[in-house]
Protein backbone atom coordinates (compact mmCIF):
# COMPACT_ATOMS: atom_id res chain seq x y z
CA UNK A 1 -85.60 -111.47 0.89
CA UNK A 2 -86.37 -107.55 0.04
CA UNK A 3 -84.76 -106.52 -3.24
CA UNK A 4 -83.19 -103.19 -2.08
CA UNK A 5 -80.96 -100.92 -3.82
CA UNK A 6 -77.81 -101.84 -1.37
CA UNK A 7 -78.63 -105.59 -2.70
CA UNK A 8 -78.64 -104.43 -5.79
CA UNK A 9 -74.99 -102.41 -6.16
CA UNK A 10 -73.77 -105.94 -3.84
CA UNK A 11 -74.49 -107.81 -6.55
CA UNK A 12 -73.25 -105.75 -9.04
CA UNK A 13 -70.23 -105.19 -7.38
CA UNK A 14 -69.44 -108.93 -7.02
CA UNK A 15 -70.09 -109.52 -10.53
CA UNK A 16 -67.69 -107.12 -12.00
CA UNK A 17 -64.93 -107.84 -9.55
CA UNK A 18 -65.65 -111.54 -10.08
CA UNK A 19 -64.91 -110.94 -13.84
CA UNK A 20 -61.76 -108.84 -12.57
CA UNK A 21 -60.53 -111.84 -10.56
CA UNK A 22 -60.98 -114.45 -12.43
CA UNK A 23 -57.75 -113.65 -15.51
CA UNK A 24 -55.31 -112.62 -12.63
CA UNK A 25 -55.77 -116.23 -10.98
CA UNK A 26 -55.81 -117.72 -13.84
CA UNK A 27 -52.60 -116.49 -14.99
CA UNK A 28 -54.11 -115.41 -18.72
CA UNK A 29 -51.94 -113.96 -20.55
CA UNK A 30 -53.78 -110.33 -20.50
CA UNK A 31 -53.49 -109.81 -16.70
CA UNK A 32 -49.51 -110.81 -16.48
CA UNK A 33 -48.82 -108.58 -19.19
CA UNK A 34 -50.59 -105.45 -17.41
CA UNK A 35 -48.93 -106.47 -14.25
CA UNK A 36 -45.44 -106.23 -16.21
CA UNK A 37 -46.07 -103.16 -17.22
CA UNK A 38 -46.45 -102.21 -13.29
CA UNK A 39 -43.64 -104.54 -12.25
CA UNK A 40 -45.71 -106.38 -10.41
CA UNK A 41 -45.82 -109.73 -11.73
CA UNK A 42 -46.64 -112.04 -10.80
CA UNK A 43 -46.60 -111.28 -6.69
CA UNK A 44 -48.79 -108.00 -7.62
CA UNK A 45 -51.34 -109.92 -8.92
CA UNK A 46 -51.89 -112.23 -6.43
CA UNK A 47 -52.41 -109.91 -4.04
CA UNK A 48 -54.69 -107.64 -5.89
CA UNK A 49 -56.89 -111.04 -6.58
CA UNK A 50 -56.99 -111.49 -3.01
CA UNK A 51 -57.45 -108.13 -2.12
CA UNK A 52 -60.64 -107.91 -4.20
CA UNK A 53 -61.84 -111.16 -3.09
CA UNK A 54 -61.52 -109.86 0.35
CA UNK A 55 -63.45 -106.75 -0.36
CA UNK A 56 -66.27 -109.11 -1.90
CA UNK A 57 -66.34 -111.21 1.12
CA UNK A 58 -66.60 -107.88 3.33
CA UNK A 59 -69.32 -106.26 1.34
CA UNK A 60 -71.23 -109.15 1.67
CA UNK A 61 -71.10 -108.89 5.68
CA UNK A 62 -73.20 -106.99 7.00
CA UNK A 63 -70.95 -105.33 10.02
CA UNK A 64 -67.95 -105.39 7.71
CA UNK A 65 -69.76 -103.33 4.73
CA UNK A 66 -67.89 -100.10 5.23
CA UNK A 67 -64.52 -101.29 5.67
CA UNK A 68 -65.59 -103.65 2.21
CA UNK A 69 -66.39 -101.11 0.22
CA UNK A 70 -63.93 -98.80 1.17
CA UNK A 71 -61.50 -101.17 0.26
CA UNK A 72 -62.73 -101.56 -3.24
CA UNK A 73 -63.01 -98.19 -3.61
CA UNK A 74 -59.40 -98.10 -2.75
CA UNK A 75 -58.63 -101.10 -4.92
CA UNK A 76 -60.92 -98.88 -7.86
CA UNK A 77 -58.93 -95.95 -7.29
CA UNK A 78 -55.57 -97.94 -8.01
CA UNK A 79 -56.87 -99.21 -11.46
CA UNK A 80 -58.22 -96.03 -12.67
CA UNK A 81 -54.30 -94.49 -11.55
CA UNK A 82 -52.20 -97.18 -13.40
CA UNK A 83 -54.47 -97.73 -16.49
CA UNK A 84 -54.69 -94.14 -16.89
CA UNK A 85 -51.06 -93.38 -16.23
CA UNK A 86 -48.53 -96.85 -16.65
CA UNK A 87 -51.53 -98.79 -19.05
CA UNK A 88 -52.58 -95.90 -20.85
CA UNK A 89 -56.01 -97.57 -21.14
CA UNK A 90 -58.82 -95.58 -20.68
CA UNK A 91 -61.23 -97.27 -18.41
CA UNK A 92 -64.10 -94.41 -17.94
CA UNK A 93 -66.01 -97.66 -16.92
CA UNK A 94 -63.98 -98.56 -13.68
CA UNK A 95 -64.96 -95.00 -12.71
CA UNK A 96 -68.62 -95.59 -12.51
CA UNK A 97 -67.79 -98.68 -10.19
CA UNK A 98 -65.98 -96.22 -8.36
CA UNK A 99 -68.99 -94.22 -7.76
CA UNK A 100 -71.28 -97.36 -6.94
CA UNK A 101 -68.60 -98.09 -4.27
CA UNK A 102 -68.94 -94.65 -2.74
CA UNK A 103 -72.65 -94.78 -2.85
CA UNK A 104 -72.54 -98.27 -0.97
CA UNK A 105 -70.07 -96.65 1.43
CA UNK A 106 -72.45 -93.37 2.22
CA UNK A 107 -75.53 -95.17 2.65
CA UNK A 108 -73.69 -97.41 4.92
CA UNK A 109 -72.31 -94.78 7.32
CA UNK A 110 -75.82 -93.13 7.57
CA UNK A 111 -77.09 -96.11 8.90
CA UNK A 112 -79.78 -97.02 6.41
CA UNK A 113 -81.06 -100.35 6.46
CA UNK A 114 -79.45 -102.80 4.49
């Protein structure tokens, strides 16, 4: 296997949603309370869970890597809005990862290889 930059931000990206995913199934006590704050708990954060799990899944196949990573990017998006407006936690972080997910999604629709 050919260690290439696309593997790279794959890998990355599963890691960090992996550490995402892992408090809201767990139920810890972190991830219910910022879902109460967004009146989403706890239906809101099963479905984010899955929701990122899916977009893990999909950036990990190949003919499903746009639609993957424009879901997190999506998912991204949504994190950066409520932490930064309902949270009030600043998470200049999660906006990086937002930029990794663009760059997947780019070199994706020009048709690089992978």
């Amino acid at each position: 296997m050919v260690i290439t930059p696309i593997l790279i931000a794959k890998i990355i990206i599963t890691l960090i949603f992996a550490m995402a995913i892992m408090p809201k199934l767990a139920g810890k006590e972190m991830a219910k309370k910022m879902f109460r704050k967004l009146w989403a708990e706890p239906h809101g954060r099963y479905l984010t869970a899955l929701l990122e799990i899916t977009a893990v899944i999909l950036i990990w196949v190949p003919w499903y890597l746009s639609f993957g990573a424009s879901l997190a990017v999506v998912l991204m998006i949504w994190a950066i809005w409520s932490h930064l407006t309902k949270l009030w936690i600043n998470k200049m972080f999660s906006m990086g990862i937002v930029v990794l997910l663009a760059w997947l999604y780019i070199i994706s629709q020009v048709g690089l290889p992978l």
